[in-house]
C-alpha atoms as a PDB file:
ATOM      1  CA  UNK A   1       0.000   0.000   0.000  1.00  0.00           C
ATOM      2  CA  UNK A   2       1.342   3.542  -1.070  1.00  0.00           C
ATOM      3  CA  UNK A   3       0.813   6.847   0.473  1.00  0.00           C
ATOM      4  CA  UNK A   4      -0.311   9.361  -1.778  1.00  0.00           C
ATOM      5  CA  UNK A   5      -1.433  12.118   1.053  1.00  0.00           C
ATOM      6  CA  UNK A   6       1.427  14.404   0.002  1.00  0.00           C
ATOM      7  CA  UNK A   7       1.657  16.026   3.455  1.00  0.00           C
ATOM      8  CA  UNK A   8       2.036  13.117   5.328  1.00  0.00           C
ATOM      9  CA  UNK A   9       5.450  12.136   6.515  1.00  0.00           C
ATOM     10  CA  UNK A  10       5.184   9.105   5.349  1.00  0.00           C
ATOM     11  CA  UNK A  11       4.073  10.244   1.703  1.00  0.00           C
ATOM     12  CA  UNK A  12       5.126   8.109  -1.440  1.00  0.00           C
ATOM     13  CA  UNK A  13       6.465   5.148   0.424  1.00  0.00           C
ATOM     14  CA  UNK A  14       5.036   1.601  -0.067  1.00  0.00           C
ATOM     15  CA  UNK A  15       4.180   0.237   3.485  1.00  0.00           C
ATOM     16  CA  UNK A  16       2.670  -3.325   4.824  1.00  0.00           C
ATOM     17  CA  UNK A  17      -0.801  -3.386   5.693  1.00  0.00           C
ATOM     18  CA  UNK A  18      -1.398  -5.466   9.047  1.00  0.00           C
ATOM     19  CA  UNK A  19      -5.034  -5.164   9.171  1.00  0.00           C
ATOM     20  CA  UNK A  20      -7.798  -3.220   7.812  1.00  0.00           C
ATOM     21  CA  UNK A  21     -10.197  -1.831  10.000  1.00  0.00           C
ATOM     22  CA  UNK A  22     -13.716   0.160   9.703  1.00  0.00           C
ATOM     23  CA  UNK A  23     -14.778   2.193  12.683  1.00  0.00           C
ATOM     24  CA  UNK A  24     -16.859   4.746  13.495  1.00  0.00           C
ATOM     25  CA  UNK A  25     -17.997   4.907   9.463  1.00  0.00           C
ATOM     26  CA  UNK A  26     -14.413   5.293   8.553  1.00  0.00           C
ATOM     27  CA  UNK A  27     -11.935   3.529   6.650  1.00  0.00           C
ATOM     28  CA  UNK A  28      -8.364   2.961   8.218  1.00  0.00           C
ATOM     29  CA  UNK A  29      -5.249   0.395   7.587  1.00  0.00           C
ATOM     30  CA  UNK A  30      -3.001  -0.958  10.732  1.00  0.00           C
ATOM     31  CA  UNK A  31       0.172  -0.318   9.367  1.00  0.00           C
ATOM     32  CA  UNK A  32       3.755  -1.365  10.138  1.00  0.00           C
ATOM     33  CA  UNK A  33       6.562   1.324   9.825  1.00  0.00           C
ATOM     34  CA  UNK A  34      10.215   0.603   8.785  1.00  0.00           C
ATOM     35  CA  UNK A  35      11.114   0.863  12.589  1.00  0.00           C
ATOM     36  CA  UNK A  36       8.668  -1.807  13.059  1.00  0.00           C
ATOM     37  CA  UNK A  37       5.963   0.131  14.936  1.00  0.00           C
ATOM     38  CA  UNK A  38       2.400   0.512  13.690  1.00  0.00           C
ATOM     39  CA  UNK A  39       0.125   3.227  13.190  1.00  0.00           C
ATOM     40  CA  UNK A  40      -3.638   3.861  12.109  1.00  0.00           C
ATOM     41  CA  UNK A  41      -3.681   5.293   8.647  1.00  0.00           C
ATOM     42  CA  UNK A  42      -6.939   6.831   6.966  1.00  0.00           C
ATOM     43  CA  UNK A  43      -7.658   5.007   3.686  1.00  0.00           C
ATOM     44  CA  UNK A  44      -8.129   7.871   1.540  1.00  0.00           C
ATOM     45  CA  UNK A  45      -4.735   9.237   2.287  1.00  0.00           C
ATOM     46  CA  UNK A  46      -3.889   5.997   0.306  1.00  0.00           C
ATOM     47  CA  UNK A  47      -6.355   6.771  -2.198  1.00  0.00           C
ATOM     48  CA  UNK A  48      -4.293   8.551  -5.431  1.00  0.00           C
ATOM     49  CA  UNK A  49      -7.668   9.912  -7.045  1.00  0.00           C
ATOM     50  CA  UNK A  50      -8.482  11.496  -3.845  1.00  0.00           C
ATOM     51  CA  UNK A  51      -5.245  12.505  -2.738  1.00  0.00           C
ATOM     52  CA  UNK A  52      -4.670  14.238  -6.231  1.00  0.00           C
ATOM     53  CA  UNK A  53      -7.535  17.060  -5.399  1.00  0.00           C
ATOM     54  CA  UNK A  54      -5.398  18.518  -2.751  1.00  0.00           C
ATOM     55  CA  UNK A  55      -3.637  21.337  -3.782  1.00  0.00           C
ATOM     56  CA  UNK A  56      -1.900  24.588  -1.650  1.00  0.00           C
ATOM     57  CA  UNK A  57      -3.741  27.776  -2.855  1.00  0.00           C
ATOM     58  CA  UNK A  58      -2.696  31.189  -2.272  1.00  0.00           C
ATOM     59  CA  UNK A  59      -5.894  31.975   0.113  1.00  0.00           C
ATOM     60  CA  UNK A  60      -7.531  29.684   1.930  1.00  0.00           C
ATOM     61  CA  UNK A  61     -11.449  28.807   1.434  1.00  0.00           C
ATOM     62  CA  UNK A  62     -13.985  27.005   3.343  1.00  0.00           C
ATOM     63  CA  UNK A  63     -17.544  25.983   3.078  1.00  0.00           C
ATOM     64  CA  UNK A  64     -20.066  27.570   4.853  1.00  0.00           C
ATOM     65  CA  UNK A  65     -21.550  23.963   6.068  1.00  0.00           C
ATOM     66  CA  UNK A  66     -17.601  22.806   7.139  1.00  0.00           C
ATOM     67  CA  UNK A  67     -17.055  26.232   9.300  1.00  0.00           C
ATOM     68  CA  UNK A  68     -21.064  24.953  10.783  1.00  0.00           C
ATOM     69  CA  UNK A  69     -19.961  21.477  11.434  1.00  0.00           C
ATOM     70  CA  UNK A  70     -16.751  22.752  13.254  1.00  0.00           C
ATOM     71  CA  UNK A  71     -19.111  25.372  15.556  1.00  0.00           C
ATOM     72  CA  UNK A  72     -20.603  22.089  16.521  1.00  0.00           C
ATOM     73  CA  UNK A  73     -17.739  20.061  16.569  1.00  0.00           C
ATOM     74  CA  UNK A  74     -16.066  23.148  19.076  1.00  0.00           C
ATOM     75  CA  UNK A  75     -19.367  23.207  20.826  1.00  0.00           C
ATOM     76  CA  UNK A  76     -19.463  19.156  21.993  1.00  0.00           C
ATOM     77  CA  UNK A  77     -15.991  19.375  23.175  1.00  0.00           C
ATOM     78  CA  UNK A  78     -16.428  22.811  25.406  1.00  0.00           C
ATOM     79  CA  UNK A  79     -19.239  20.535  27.512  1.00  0.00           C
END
């Protein structure tokens, strides 16, 4: 399995998949690391398609529903 997140550390390296694993509606792979540990990795940073979209911009922009779902997101943590 390759990384293709580009700002990931481990970005463009081939790694061994231990496990795959769904939780919480998500997508992750147990992986190992050259220095043998393992890690959680989302599924679409392996995902080349998805990965691709991801680009820096000069100024950044976000959707009036994403800045909503952080209020909330802010919001359940504060209690």
């Amino acid at each position: 399995m390759k990384v293709y997140y580009r700002w990931h550390p481990l970005y463009n390296q081939e790694l061994e998949v231990i496990k795959k694993i769904n939780q919480g509606g998500e997508r992750f792979y147990l992986i190992r690391q050259a220095d043998l540990n393992s890690i959680y990795l989302p599924f679409w940073m392996t995902d080349k398609g998805v990965c691709e979209r991801f680009v820096l911009q000069q100024t950044a922009s976000c959707s009036v529903q994403g800045l909503q779902e952080l209020r909330q997101f802010i919001d359940m943590l504060e209690k």
